[in-house]
C-alpha atoms as a PDB file:
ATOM      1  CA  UNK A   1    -179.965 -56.144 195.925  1.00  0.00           C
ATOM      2  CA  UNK A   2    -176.809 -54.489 197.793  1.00  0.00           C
ATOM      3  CA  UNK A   3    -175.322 -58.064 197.433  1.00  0.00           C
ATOM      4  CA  UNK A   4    -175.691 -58.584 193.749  1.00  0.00           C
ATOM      5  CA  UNK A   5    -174.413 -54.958 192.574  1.00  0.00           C
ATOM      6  CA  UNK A   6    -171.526 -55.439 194.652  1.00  0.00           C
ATOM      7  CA  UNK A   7    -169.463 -57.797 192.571  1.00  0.00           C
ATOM      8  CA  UNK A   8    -170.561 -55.838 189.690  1.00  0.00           C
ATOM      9  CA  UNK A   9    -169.102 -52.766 190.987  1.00  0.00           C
ATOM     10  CA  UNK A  10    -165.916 -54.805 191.955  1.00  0.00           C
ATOM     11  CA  UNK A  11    -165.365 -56.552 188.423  1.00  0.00           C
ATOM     12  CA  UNK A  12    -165.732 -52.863 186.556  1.00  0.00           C
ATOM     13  CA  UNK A  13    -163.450 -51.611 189.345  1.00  0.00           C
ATOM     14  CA  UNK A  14    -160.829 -54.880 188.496  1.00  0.00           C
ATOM     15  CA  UNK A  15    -161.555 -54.197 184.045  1.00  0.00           C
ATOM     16  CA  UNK A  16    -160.288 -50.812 184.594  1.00  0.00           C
ATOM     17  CA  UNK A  17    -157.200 -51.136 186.548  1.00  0.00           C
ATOM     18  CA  UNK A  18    -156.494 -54.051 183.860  1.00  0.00           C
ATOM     19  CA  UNK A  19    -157.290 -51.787 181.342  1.00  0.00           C
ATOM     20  CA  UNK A  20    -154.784 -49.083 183.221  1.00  0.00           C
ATOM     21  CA  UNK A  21    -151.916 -51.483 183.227  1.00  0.00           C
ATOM     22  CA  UNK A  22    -152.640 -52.367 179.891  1.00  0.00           C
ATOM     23  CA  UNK A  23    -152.168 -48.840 178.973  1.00  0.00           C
ATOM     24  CA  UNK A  24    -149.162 -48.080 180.651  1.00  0.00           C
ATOM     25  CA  UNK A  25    -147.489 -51.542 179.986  1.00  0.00           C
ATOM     26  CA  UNK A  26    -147.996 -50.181 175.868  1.00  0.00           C
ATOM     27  CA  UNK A  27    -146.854 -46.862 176.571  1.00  0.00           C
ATOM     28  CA  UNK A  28    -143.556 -48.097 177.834  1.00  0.00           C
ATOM     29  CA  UNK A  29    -142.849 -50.646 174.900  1.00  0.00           C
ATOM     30  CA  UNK A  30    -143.434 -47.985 172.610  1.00  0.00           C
ATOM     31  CA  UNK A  31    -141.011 -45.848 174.107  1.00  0.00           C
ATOM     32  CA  UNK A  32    -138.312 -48.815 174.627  1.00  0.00           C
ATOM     33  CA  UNK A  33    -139.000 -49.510 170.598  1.00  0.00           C
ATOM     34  CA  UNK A  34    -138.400 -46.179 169.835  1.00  0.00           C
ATOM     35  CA  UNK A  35    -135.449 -46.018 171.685  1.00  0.00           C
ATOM     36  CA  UNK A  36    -134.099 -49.359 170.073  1.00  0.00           C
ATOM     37  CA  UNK A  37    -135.266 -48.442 166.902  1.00  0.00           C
ATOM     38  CA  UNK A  38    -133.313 -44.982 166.995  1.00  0.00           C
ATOM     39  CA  UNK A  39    -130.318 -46.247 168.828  1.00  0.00           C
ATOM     40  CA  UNK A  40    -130.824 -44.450 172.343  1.00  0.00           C
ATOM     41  CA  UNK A  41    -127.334 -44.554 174.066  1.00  0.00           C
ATOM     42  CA  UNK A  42    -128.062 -42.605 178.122  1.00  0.00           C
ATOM     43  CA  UNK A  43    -123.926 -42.364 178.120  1.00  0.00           C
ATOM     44  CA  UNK A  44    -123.880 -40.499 174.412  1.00  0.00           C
ATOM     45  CA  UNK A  45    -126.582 -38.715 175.591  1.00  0.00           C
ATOM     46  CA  UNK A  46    -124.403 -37.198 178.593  1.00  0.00           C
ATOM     47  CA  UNK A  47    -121.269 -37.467 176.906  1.00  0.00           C
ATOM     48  CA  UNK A  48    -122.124 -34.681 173.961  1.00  0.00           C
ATOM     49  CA  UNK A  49    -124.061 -32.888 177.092  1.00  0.00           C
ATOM     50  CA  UNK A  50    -121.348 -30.129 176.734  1.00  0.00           C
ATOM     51  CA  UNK A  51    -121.252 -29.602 173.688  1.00  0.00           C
ATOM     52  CA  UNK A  52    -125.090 -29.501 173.700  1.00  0.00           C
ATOM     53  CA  UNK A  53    -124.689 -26.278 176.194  1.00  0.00           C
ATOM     54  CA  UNK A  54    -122.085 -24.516 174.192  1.00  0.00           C
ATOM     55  CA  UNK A  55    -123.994 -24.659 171.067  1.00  0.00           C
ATOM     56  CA  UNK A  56    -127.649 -23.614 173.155  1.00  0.00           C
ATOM     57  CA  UNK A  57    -124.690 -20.921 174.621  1.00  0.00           C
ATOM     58  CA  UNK A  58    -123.444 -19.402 170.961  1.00  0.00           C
ATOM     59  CA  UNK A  59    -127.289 -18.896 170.026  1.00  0.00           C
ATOM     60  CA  UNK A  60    -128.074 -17.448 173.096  1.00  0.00           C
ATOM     61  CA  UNK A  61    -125.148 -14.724 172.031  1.00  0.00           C
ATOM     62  CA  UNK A  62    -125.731 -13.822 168.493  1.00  0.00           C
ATOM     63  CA  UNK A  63    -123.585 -11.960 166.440  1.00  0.00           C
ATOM     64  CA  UNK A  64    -124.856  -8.794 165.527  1.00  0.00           C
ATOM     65  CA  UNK A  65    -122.776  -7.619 162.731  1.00  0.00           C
ATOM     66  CA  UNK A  66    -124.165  -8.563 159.509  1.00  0.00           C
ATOM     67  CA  UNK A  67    -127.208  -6.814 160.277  1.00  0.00           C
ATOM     68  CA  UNK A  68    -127.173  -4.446 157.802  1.00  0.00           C
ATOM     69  CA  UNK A  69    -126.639  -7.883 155.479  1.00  0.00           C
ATOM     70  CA  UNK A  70    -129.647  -9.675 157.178  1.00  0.00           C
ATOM     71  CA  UNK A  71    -131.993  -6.380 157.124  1.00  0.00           C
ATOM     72  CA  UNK A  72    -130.841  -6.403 152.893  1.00  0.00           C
ATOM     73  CA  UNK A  73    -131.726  -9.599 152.111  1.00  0.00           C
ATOM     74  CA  UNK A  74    -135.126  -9.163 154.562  1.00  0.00           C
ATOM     75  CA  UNK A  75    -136.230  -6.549 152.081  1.00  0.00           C
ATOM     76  CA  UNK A  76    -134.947  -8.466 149.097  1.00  0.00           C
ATOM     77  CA  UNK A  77    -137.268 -11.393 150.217  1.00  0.00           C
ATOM     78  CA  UNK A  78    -140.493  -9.441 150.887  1.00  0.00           C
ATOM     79  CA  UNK A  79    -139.956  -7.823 147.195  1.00  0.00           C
ATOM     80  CA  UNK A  80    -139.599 -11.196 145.667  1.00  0.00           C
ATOM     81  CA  UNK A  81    -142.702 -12.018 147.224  1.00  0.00           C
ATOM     82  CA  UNK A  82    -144.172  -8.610 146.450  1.00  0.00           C
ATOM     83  CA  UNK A  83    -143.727  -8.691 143.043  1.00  0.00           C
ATOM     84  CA  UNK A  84    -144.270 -12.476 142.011  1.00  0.00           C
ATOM     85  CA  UNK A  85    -147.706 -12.529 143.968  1.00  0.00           C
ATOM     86  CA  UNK A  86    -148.885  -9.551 141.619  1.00  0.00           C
ATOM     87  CA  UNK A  87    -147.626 -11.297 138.797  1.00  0.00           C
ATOM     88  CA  UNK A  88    -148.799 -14.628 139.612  1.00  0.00           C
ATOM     89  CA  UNK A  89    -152.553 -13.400 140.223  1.00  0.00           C
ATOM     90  CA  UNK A  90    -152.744 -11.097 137.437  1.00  0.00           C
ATOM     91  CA  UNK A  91    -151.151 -14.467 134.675  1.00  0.00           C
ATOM     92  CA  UNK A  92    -153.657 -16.925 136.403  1.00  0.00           C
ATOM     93  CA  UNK A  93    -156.256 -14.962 135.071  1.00  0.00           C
ATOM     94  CA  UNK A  94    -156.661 -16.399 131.141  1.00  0.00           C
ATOM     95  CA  UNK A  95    -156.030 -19.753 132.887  1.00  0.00           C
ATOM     96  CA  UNK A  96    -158.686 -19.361 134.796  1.00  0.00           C
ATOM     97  CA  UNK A  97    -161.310 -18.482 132.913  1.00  0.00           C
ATOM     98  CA  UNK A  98    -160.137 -21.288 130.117  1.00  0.00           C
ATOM     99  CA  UNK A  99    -160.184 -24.014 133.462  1.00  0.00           C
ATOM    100  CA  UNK A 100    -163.306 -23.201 134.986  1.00  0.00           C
ATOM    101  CA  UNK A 101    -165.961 -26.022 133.775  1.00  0.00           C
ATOM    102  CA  UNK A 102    -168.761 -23.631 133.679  1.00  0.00           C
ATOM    103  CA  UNK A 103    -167.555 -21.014 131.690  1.00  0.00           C
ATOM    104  CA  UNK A 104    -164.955 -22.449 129.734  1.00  0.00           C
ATOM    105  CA  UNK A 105    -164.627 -22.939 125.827  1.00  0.00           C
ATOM    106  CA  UNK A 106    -164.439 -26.893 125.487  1.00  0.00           C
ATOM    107  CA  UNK A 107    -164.748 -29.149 128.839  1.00  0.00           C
ATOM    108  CA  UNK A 108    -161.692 -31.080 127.361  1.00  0.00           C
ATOM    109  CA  UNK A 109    -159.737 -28.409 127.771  1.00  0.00           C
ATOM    110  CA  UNK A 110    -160.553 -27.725 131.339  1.00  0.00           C
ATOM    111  CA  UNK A 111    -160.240 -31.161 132.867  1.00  0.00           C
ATOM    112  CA  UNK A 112    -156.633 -31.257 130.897  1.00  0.00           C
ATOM    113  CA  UNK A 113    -155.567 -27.866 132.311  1.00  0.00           C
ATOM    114  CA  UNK A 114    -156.514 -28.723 135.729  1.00  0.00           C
ATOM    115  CA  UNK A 115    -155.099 -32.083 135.472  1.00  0.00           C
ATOM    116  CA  UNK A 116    -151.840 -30.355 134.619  1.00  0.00           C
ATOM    117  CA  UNK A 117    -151.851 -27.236 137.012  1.00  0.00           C
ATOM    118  CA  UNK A 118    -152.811 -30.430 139.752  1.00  0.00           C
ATOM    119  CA  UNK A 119    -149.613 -31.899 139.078  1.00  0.00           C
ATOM    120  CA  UNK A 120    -147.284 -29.257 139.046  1.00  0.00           C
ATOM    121  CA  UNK A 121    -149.232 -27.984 142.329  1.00  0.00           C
ATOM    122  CA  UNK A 122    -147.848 -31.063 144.046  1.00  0.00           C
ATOM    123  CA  UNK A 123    -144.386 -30.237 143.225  1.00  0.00           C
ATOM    124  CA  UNK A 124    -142.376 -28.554 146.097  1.00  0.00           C
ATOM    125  CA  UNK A 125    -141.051 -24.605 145.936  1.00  0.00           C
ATOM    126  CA  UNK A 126    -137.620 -25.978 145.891  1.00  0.00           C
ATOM    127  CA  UNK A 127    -137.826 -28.144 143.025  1.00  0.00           C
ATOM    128  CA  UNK A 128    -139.447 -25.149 141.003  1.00  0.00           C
ATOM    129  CA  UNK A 129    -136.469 -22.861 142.537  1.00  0.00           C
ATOM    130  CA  UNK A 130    -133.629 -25.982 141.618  1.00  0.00           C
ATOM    131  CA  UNK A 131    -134.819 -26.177 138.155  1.00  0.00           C
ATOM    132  CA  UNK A 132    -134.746 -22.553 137.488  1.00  0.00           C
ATOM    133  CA  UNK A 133    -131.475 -22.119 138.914  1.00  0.00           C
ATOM    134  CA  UNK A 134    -129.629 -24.439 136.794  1.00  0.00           C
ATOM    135  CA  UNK A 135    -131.525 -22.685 133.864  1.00  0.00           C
ATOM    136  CA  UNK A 136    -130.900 -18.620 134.504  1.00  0.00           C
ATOM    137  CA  UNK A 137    -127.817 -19.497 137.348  1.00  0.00           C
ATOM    138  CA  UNK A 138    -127.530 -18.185 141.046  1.00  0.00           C
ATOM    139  CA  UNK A 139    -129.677 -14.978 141.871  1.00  0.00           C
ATOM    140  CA  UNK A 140    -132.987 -13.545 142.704  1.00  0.00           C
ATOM    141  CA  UNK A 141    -134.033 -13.259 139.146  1.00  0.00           C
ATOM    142  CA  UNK A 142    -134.519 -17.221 139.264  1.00  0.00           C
ATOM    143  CA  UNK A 143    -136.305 -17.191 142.849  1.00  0.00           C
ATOM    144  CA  UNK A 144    -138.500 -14.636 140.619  1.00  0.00           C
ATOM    145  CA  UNK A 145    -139.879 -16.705 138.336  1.00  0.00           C
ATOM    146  CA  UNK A 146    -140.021 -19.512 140.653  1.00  0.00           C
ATOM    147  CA  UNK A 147    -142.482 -17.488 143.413  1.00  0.00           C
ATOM    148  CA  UNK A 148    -144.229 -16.466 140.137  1.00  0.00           C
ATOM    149  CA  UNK A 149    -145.180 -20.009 138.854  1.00  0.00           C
ATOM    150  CA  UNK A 150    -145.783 -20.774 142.439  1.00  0.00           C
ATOM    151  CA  UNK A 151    -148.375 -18.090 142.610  1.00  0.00           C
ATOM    152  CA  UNK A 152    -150.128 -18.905 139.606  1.00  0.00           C
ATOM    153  CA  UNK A 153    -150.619 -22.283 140.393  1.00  0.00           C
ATOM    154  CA  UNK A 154    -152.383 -21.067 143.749  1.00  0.00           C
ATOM    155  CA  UNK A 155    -154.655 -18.386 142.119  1.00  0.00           C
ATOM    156  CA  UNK A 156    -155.520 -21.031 138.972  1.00  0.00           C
ATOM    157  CA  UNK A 157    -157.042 -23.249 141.817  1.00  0.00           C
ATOM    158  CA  UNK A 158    -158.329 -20.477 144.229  1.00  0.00           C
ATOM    159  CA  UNK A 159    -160.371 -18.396 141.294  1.00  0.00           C
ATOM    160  CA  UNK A 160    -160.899 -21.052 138.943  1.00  0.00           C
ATOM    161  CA  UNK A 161    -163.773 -22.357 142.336  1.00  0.00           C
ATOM    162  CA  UNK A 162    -164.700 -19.008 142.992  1.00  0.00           C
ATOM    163  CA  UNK A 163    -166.081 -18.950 139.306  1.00  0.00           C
ATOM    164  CA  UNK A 164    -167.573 -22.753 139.841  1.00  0.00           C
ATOM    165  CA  UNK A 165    -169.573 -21.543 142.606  1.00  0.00           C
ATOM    166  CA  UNK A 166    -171.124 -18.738 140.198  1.00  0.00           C
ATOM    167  CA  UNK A 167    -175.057 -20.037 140.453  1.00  0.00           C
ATOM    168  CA  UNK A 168    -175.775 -21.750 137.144  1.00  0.00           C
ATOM    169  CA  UNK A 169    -179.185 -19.913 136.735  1.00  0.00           C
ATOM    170  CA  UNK A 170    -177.350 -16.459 136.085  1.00  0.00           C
ATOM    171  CA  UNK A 171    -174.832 -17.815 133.607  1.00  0.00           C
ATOM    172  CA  UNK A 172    -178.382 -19.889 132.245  1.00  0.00           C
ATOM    173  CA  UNK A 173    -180.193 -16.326 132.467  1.00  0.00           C
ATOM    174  CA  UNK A 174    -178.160 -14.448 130.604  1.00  0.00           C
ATOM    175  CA  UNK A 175    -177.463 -16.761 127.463  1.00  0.00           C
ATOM    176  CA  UNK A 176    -181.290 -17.020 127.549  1.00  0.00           C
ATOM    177  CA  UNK A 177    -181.282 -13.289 127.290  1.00  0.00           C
ATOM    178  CA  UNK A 178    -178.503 -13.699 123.671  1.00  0.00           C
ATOM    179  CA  UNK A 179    -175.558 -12.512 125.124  1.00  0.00           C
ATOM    180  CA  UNK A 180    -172.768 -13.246 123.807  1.00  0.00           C
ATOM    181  CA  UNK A 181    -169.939 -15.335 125.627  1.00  0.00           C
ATOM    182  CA  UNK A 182    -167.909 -11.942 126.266  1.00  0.00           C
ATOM    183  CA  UNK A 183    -170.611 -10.456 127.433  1.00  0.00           C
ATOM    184  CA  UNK A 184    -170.640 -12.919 129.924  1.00  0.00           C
ATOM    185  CA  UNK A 185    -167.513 -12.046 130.912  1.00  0.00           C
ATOM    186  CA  UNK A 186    -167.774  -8.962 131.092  1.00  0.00           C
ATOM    187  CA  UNK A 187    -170.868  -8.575 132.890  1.00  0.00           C
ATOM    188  CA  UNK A 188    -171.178 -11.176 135.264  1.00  0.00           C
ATOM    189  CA  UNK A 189    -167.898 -13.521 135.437  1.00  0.00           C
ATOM    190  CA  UNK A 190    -165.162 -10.638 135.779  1.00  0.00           C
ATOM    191  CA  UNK A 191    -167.067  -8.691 138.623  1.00  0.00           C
ATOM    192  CA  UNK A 192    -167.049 -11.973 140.393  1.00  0.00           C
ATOM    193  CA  UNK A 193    -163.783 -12.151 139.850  1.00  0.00           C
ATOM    194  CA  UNK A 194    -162.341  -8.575 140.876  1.00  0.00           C
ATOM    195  CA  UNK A 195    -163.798  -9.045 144.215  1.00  0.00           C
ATOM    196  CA  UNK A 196    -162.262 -11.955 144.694  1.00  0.00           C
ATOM    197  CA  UNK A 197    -158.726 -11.193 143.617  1.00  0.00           C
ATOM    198  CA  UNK A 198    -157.404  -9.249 146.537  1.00  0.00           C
ATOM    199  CA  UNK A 199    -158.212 -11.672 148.776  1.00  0.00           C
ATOM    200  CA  UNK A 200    -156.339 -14.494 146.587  1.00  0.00           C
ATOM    201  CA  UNK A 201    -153.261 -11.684 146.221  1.00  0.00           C
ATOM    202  CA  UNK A 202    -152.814 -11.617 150.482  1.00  0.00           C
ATOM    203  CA  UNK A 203    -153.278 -15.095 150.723  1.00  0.00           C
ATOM    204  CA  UNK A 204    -150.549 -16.253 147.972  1.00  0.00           C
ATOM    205  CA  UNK A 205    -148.121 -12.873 149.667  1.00  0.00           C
ATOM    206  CA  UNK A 206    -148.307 -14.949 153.037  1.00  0.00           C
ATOM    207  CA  UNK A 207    -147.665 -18.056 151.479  1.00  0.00           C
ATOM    208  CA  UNK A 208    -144.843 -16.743 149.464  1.00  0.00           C
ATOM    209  CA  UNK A 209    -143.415 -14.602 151.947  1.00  0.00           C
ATOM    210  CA  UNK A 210    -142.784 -18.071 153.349  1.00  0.00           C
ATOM    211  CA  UNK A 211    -141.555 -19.740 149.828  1.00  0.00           C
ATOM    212  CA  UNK A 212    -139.111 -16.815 149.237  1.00  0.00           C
ATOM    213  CA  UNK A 213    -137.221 -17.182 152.917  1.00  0.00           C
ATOM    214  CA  UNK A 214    -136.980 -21.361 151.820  1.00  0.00           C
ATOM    215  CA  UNK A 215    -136.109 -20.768 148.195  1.00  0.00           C
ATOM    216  CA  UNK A 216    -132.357 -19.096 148.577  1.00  0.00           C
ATOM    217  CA  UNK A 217    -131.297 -22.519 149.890  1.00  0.00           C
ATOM    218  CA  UNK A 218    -130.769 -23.280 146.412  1.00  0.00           C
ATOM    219  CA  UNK A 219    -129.260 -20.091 145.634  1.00  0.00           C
ATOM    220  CA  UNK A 220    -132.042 -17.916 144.612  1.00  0.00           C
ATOM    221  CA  UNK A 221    -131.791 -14.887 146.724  1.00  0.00           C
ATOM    222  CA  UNK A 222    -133.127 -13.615 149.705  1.00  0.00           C
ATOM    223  CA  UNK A 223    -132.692 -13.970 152.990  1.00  0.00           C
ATOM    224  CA  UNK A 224    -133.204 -18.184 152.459  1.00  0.00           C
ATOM    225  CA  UNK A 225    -129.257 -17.791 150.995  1.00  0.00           C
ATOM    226  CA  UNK A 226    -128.083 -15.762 153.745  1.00  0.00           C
ATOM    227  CA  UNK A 227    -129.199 -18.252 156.128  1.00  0.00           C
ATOM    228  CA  UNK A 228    -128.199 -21.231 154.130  1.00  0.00           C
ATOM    229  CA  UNK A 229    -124.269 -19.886 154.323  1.00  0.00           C
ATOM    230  CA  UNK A 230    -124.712 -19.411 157.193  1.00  0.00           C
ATOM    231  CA  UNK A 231    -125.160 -22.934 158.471  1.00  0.00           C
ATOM    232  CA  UNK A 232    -122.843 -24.364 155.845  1.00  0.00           C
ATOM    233  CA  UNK A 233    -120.324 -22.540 158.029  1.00  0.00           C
ATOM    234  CA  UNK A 234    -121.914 -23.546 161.502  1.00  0.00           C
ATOM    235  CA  UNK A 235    -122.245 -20.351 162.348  1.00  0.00           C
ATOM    236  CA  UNK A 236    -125.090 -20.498 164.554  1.00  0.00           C
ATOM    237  CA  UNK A 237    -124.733 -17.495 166.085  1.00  0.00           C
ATOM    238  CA  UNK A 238    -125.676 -15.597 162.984  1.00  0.00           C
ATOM    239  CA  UNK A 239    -128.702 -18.085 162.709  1.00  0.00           C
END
């Protein structure tokens, strides 16, 4: 019985030490393909070495001395994103209650708003901020409107299935009852939604918090177009 489970043991043993060179032998003509396929030279490599270390040197020293600059636009940003989150939650509001299919007016209407606010959702911050600056110029007023649209294409989307999930058989229960469809708002819709508004404001002031830092590399304030001059001029040490 010893006999026969031997040379079983031995050809498992064998599979997985073919299976370990197999391994390794793919590992290393991945890495030798992505070395060809990105042009890998060892002697460029060690050639731009110092200049490697005197960049990693200038960031290591930073130059203190537009502070007062960087702390500005800091404040300018988290204003921007401030303000535009309020706005953006508060506008989404009539957009949501026309999008959501169970409470909304004509079903039409809601699959073409969503359709639309789905498609503009999918455009990036930048393109938003781009267009707006070529419209109203350089300037925070255009990274503005641009965090605003931003924000209520987030809070469309983020109340509009907060109302969805409403259970059918209280909408159901109360037209049974005759009211009216504003008394359904009133009564049952908008206290769903007040509760659920502040945590849709924090989530789209951490998300644009974020937008407003990207959004001055096309000029529209902040600390984004601090930064962006910044490394136009290579000037890493402000970085």
């Amino acid at each position: 019985m010893c006999s026969q489970a031997s040379p079983t043991l031995k050809n498992f043993a064998r599979q997985k030490r073919i299976r370990a060179l197999l391994l390794r032998a793919g590992i290393l003509l991945l890495l030798y393909l992505s070395l060809w396929a990105s042009s890998f030279v060892p002697s460029r490599l060690i050639s731009g070495a110092p200049a490697m270390w005197e960049l990693f040197w200038r960031i290591l020293h930073p130059d203190f001395s537009q502070l007062d600059i960087v702390l500005i636009a800091l404040w300018d940003t988290f204003k921007l994103a401030l303000l535009a989150s309020a706005l953006g939650t508060c506008l989404a509001i009539p957009f949501v209650l026309l999008s959501a299919r169970n409470i909304s007016p004509n079903r039409y209407l809601a699959n073409l708003l969503n359709l639309g606010f789905s498609f503009f959702r999918t455009l990036p911050s930048l393109v938003h901020a781009a267009i707006l600056v070529s419209i109203f110029s350089v300037g925070k007023f255009s990274g503005l409107i641009a965090l605003t649209i931003i924000s209520i294409l987030i809070a469309q989307k983020y109340l509009r299935e907060a109302l969805e999930s409403l259970p059918s058989e209280t909408l159901d229960s109360l037209k049974a009852l005759g009211a009216t469809q504003s008394q359904i708002l009133l009564k049952s819709v908008l206290p769903q939604l007040h509760e659920d508004l502040y945590s849709c404001f924090f989530i789209i002031l951490e998300s644009n918090i974020r937008s407003a830092s990207i959004l001055g590399f096309v000029g529209a304030g902040g600390i984004g177009q601090v930064l962006w001059k910044d490394l136009n001029h290579l000037r890493y040490d402000r970085v």
